[in-house]
Every structure is written in C-alpha cells, then in structure tokens.
PDB file of N, CA and C in Angstrom:
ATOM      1  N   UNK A   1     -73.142   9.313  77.768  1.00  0.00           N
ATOM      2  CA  UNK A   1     -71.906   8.951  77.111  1.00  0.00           C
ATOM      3  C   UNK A   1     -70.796   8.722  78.141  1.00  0.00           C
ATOM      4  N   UNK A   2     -70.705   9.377  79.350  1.00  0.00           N
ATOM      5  CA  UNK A   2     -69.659   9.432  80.015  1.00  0.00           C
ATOM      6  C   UNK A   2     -69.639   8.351  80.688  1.00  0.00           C
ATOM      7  N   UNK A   3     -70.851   7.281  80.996  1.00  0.00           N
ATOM      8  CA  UNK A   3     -71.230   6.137  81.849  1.00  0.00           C
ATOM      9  C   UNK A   3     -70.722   5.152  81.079  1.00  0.00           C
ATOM     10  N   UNK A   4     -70.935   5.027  80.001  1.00  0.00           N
ATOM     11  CA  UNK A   4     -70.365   4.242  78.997  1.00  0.00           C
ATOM     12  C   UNK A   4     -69.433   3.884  78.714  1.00  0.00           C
ATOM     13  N   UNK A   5     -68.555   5.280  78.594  1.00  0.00           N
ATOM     14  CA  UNK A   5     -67.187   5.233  78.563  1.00  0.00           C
ATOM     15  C   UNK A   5     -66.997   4.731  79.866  1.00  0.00           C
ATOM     16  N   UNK A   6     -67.419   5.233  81.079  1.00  0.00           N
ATOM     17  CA  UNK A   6     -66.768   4.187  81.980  1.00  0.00           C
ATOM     18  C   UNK A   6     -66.976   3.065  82.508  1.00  0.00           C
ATOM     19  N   UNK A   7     -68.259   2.407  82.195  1.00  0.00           N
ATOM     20  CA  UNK A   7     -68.641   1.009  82.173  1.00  0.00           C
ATOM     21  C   UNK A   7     -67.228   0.248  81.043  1.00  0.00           C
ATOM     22  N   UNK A   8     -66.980   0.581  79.880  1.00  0.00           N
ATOM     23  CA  UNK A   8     -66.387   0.033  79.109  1.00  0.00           C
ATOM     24  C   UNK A   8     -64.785  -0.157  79.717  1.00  0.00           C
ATOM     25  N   UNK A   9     -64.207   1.159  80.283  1.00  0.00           N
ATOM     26  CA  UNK A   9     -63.335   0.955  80.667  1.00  0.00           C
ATOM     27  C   UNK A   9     -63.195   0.055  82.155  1.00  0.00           C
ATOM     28  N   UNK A  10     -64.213   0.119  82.812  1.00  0.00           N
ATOM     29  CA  UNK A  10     -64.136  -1.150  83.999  1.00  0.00           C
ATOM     30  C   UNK A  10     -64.301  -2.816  83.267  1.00  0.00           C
ATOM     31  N   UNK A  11     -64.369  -2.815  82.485  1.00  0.00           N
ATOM     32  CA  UNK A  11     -65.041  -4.156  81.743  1.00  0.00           C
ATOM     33  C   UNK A  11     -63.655  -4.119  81.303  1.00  0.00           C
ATOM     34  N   UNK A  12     -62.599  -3.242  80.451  1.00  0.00           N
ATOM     35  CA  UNK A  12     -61.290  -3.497  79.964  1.00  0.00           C
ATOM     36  C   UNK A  12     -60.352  -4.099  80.973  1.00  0.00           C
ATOM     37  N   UNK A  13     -60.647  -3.337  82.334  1.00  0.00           N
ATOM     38  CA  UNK A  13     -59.706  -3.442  83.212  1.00  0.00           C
ATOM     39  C   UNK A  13     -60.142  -4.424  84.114  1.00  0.00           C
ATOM     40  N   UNK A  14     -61.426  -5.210  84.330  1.00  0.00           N
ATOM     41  CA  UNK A  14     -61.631  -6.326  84.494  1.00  0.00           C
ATOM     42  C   UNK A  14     -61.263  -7.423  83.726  1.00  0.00           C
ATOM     43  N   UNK A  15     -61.351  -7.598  82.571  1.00  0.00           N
ATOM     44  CA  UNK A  15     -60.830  -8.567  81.731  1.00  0.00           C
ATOM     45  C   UNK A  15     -59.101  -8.661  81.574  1.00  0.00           C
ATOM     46  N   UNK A  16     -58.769  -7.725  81.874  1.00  0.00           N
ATOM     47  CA  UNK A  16     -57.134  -7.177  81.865  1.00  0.00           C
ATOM     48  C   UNK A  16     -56.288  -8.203  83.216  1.00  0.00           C
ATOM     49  N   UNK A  17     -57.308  -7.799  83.953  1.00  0.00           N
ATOM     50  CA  UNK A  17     -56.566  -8.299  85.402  1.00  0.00           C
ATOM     51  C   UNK A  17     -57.586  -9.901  85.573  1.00  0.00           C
ATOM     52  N   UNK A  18     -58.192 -10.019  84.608  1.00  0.00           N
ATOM     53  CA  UNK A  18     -57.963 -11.577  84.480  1.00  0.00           C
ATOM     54  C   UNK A  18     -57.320 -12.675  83.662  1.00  0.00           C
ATOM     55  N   UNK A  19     -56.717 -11.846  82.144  1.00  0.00           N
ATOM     56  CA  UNK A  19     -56.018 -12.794  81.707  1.00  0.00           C
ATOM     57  C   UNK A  19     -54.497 -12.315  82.431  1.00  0.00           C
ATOM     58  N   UNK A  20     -54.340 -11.222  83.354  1.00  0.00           N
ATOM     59  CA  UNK A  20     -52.855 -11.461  83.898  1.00  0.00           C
ATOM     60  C   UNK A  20     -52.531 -12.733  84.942  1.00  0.00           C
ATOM     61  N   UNK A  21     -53.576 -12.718  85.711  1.00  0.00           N
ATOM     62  CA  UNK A  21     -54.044 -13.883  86.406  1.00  0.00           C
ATOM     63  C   UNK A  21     -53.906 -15.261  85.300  1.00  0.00           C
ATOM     64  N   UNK A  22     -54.632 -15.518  84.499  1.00  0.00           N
ATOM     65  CA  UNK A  22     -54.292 -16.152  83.669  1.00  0.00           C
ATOM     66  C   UNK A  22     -52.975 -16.870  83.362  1.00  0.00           C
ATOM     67  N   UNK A  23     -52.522 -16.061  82.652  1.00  0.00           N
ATOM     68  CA  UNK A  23     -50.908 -16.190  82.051  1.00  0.00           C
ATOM     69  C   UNK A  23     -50.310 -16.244  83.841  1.00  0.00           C
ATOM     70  N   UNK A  24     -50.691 -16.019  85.368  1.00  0.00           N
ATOM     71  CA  UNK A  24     -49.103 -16.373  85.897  1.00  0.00           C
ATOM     72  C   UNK A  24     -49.667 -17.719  86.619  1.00  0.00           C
ATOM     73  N   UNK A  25     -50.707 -17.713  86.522  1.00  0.00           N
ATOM     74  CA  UNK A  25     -51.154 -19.606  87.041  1.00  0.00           C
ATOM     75  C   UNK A  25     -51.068 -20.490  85.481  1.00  0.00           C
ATOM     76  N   UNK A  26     -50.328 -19.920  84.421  1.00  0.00           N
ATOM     77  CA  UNK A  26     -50.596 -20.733  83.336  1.00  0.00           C
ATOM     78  C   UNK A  26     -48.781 -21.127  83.585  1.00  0.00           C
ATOM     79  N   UNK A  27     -47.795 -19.523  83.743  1.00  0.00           N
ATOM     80  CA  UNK A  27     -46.644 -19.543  83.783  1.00  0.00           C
ATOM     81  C   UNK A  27     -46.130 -20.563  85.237  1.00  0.00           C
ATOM     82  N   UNK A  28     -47.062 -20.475  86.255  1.00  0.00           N
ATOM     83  CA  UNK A  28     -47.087 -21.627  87.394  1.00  0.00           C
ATOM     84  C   UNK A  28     -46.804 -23.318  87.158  1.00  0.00           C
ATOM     85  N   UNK A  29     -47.836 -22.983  86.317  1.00  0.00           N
ATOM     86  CA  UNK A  29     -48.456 -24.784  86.053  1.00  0.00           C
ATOM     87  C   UNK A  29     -47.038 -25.271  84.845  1.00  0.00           C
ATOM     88  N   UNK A  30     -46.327 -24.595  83.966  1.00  0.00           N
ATOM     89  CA  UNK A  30     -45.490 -25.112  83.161  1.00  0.00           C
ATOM     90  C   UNK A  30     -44.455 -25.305  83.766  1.00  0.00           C
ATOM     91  N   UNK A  31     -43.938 -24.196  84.386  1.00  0.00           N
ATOM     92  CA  UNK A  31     -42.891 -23.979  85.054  1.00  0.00           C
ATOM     93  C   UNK A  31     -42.125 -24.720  86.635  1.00  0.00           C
ATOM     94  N   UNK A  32     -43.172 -25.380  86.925  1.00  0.00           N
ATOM     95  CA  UNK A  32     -43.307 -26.595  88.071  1.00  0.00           C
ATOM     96  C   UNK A  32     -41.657 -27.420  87.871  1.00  0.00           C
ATOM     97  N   UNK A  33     -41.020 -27.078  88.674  1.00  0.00           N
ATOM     98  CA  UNK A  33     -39.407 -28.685  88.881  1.00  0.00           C
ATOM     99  C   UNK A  33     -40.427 -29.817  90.052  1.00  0.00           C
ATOM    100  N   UNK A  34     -38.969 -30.190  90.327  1.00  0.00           N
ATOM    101  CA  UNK A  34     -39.116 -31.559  91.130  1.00  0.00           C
ATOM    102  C   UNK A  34     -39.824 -30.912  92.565  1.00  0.00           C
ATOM    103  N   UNK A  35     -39.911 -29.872  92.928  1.00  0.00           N
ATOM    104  CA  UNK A  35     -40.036 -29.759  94.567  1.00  0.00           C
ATOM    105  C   UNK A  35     -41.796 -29.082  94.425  1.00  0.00           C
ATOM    106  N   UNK A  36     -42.068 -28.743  93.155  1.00  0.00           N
ATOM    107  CA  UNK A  36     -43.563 -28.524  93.398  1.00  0.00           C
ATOM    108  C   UNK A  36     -43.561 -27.045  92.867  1.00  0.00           C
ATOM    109  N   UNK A  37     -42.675 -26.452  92.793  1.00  0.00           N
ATOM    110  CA  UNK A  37     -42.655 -24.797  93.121  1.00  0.00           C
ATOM    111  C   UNK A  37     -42.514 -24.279  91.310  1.00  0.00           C
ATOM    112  N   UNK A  38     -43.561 -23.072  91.204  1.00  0.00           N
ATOM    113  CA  UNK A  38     -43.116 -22.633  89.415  1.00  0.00           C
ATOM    114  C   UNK A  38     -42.325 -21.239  90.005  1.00  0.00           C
ATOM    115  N   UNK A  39     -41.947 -20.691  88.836  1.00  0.00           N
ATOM    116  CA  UNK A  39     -41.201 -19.270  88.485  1.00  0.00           C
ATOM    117  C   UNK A  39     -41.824 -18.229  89.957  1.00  0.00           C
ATOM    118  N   UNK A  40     -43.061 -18.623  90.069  1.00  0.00           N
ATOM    119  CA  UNK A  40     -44.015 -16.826  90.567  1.00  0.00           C
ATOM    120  C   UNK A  40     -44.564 -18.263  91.787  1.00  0.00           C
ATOM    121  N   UNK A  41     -44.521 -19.049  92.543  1.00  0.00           N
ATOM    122  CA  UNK A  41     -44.731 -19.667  93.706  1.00  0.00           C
ATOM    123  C   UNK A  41     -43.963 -19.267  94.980  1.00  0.00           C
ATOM    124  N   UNK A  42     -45.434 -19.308  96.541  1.00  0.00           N
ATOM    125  CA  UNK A  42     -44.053 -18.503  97.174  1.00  0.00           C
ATOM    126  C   UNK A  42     -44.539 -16.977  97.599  1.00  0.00           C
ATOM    127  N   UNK A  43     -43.929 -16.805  98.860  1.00  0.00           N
ATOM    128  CA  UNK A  43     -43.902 -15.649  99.101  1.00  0.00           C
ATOM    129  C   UNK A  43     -41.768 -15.402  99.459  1.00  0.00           C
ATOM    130  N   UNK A  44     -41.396 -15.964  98.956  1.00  0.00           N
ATOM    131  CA  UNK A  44     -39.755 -15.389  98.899  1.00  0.00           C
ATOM    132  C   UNK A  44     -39.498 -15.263  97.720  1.00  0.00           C
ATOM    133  N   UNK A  45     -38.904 -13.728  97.380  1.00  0.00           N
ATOM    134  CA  UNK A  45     -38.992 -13.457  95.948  1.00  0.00           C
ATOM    135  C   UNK A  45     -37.472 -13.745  96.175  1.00  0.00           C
ATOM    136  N   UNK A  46     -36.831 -14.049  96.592  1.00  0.00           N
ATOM    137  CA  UNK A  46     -35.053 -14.746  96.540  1.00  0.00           C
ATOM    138  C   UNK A  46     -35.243 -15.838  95.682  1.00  0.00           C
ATOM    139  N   UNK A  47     -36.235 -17.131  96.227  1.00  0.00           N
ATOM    140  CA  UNK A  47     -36.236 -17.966  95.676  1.00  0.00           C
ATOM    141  C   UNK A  47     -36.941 -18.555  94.398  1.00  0.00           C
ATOM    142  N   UNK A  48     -37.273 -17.365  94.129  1.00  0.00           N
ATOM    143  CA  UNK A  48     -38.638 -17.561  92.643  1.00  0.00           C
ATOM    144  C   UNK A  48     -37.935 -16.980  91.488  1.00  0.00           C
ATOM    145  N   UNK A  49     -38.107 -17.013  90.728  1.00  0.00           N
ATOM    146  CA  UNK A  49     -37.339 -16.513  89.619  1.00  0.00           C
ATOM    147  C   UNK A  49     -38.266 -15.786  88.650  1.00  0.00           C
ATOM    148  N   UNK A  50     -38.668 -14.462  89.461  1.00  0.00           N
ATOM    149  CA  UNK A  50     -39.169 -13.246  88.821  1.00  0.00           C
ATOM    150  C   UNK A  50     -38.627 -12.917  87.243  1.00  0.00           C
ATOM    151  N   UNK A  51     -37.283 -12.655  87.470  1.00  0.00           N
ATOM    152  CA  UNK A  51     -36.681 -12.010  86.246  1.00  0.00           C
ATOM    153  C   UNK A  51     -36.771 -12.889  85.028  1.00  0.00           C
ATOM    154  N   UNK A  52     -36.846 -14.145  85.279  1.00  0.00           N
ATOM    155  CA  UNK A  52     -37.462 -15.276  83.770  1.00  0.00           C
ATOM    156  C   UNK A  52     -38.838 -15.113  83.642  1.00  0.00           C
ATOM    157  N   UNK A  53     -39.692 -14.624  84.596  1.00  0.00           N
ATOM    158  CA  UNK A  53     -41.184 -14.187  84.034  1.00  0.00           C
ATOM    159  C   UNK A  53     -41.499 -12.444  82.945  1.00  0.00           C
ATOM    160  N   UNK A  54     -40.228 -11.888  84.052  1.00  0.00           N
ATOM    161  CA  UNK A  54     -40.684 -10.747  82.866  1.00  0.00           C
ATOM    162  C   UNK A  54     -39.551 -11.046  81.791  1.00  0.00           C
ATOM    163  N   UNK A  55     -38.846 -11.676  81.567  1.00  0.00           N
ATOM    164  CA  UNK A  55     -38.176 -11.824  80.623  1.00  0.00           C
ATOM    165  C   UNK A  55     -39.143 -12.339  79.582  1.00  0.00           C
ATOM    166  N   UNK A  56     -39.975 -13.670  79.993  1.00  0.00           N
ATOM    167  CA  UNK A  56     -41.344 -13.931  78.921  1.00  0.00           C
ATOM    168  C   UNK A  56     -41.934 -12.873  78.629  1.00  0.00           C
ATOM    169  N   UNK A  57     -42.185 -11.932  79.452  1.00  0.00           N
ATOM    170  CA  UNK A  57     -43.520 -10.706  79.229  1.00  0.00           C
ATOM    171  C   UNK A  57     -42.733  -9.977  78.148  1.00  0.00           C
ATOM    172  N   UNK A  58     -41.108  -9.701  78.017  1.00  0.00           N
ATOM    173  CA  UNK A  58     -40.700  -9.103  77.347  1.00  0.00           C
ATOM    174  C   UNK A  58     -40.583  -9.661  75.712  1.00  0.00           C
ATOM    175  N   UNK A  59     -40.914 -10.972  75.943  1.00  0.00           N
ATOM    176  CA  UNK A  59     -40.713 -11.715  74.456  1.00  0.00           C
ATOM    177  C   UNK A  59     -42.287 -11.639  74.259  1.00  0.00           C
ATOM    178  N   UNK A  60     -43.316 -11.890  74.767  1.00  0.00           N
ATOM    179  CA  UNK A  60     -44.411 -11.951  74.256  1.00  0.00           C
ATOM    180  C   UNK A  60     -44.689 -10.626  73.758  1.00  0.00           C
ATOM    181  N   UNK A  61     -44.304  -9.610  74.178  1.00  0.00           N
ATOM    182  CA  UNK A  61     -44.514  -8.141  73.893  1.00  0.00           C
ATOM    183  C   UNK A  61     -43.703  -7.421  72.485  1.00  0.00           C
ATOM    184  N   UNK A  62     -42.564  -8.334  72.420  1.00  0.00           N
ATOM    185  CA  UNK A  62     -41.186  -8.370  71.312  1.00  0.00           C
ATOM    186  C   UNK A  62     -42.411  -8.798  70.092  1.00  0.00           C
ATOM    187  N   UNK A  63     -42.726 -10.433  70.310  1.00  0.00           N
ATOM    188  CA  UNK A  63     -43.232 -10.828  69.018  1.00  0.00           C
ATOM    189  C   UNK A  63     -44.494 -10.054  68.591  1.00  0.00           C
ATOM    190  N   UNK A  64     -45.470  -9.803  69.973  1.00  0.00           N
ATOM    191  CA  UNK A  64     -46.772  -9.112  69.895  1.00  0.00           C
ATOM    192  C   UNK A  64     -46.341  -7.831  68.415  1.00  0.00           C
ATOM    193  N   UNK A  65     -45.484  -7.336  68.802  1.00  0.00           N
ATOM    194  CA  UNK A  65     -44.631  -5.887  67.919  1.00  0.00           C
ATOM    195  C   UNK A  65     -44.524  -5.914  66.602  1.00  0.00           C
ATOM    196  N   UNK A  66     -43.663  -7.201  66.734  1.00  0.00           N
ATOM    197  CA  UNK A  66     -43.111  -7.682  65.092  1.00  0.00           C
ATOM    198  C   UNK A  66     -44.188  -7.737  64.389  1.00  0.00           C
ATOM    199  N   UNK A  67     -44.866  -8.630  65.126  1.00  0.00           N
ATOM    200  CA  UNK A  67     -46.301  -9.265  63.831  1.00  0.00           C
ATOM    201  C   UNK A  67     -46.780  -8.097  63.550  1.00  0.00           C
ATOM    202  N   UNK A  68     -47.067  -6.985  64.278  1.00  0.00           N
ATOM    203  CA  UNK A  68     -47.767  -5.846  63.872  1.00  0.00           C
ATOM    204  C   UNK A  68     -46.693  -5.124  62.415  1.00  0.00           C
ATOM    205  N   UNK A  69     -45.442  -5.164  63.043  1.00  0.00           N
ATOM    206  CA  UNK A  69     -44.406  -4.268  62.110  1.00  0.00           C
ATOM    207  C   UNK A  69     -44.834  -5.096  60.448  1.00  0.00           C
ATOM    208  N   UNK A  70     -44.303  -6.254  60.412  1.00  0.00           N
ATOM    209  CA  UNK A  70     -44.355  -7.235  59.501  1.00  0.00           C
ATOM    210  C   UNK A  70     -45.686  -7.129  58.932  1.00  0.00           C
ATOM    211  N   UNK A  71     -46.972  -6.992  59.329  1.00  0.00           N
ATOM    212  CA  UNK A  71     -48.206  -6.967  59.447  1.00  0.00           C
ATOM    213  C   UNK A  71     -48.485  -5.669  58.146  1.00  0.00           C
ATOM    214  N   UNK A  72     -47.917  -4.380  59.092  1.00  0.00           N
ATOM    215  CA  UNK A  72     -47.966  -3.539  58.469  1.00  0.00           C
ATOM    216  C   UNK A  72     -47.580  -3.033  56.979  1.00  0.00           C
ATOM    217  N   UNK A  73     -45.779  -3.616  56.955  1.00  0.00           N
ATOM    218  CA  UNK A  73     -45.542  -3.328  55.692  1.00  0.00           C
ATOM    219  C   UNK A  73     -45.173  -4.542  54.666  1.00  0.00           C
ATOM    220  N   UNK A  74     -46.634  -5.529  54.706  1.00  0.00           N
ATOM    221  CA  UNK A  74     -46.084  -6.697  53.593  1.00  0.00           C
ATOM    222  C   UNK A  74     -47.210  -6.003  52.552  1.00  0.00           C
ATOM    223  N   UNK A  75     -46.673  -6.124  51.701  1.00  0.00           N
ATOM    224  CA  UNK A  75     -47.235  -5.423  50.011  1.00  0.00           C
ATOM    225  C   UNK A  75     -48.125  -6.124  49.746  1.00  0.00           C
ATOM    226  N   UNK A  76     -48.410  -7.014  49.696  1.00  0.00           N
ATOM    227  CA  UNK A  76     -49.812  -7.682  49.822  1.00  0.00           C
ATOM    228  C   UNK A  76     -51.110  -7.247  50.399  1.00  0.00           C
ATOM    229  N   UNK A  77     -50.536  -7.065  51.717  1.00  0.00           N
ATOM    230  CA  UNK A  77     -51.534  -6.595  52.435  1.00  0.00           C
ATOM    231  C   UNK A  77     -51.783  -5.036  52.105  1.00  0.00           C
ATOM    232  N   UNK A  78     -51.272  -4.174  51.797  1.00  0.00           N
ATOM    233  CA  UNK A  78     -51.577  -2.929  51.823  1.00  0.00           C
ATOM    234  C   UNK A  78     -52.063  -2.893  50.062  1.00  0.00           C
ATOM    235  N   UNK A  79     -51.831  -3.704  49.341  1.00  0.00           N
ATOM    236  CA  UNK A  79     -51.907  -3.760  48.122  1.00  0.00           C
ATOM    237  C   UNK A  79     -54.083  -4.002  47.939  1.00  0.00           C
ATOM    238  N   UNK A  80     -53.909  -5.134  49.138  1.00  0.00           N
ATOM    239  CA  UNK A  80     -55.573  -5.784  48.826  1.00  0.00           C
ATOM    240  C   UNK A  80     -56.382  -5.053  50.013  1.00  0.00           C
ATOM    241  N   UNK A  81     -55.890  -3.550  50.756  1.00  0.00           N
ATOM    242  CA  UNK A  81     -56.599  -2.458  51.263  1.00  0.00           C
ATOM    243  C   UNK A  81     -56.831  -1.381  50.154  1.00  0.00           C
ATOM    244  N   UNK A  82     -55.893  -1.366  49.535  1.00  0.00           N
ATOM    245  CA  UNK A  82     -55.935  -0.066  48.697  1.00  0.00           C
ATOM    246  C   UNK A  82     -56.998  -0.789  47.849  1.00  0.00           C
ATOM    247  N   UNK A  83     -57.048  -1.931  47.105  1.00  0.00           N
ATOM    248  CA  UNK A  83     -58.409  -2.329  45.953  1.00  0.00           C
ATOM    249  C   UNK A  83     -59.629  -2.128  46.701  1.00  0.00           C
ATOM    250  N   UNK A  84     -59.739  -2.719  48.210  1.00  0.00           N
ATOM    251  CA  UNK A  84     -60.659  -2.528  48.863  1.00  0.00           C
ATOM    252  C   UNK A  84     -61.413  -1.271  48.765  1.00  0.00           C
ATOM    253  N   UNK A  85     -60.523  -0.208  49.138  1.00  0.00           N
ATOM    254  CA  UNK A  85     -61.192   1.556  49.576  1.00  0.00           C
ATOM    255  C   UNK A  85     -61.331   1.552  47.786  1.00  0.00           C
ATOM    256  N   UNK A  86     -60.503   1.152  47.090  1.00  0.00           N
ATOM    257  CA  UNK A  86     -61.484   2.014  45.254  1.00  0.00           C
ATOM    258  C   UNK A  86     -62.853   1.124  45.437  1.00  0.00           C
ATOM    259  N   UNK A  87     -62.439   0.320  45.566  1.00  0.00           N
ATOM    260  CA  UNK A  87     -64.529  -0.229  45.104  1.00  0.00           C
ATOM    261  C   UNK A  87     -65.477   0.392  46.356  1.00  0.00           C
ATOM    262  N   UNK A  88     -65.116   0.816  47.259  1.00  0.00           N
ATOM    263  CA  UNK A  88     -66.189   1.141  48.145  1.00  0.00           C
ATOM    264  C   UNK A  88     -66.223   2.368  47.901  1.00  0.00           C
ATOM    265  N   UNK A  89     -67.891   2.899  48.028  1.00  0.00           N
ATOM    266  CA  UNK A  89     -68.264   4.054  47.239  1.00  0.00           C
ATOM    267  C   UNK A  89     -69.069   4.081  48.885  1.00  0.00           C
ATOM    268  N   UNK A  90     -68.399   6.102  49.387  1.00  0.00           N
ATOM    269  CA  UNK A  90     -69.205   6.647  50.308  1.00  0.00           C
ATOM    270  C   UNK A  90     -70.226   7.856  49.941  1.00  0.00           C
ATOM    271  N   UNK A  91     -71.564   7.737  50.327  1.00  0.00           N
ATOM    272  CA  UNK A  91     -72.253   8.858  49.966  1.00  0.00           C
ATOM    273  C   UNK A  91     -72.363   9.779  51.765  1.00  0.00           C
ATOM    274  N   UNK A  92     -72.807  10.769  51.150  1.00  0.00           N
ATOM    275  CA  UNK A  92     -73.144  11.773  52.341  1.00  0.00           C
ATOM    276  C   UNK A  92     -74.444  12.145  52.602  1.00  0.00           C
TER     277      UNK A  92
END
C-alpha cells in the first residue's frame, strides 16, 4: 500500500509540473509583442512582466472557486443528488 501511495503521488507531481510547463509556454506563445518576447521570456525579471502572470494564476484560481461555490449550492443540483441516494439501495 505504501508503494502505491507513492507511485501515485510521483505520477501527480509529474503531471503537475507538466501542465505548469504547459500553461507558461502557452502564456509565452499568446503573450508575444513586436520584439519577440512573452510575459515569462528572458532571464531579466525587470523586463518580463511576472506580476500579469500571477495575476492570471490568480483569476484562473478565482473562477476555478466560483464554479465550485455556484456548483455547490444550485438547487437543482443538490435536488437531483438527493433523488439519486433514495433510489439507491445499500446492502451489507
């Protein structure tokens, strides 16, 4: 069990640190002006504009939230869980 658990968690944290990779060659490629250069290009963090990347991380993380909040308490949805659990019958 304990191999497992940590096979799984190297597989999380492999996949983790590839869609971050992801998203800053994705935030690269949009973010491109006239001279070639995106947000995170560069080794001078003077001239890159860090603070508009986590400013995205902070909105993707904002909406990531909402949808869950919104998610959680629309009456609908908790309405067609609750019919769900009466018809399902658990034996022991």
């Amino acid at each position: 069990m304990k191999s497992i658990g940590t096979s799984i968690f190297f597989c999380i944290l492999g996949l983790s640190a590839w869609l971050s990779s992801f998203l800053i060659n994705v935030v690269n490629k949009v973010t491109r002006n006239g001279e070639g250069k995106g947000w995170l290009d560069g080794a001078n963090l003077n001239k890159s504009h860090l603070d508009r990347f986590y400013w995205l991380l902070s909105f993707l993380n904002y909406a990531y939230w909402a949808n869950k909040y919104v998610c959680r308490y629309n009456p609908g949805i908790v309405t067609e869980d609750v019919k769900r659990s009466k018809r399902e019958t658990y034996t022991i």
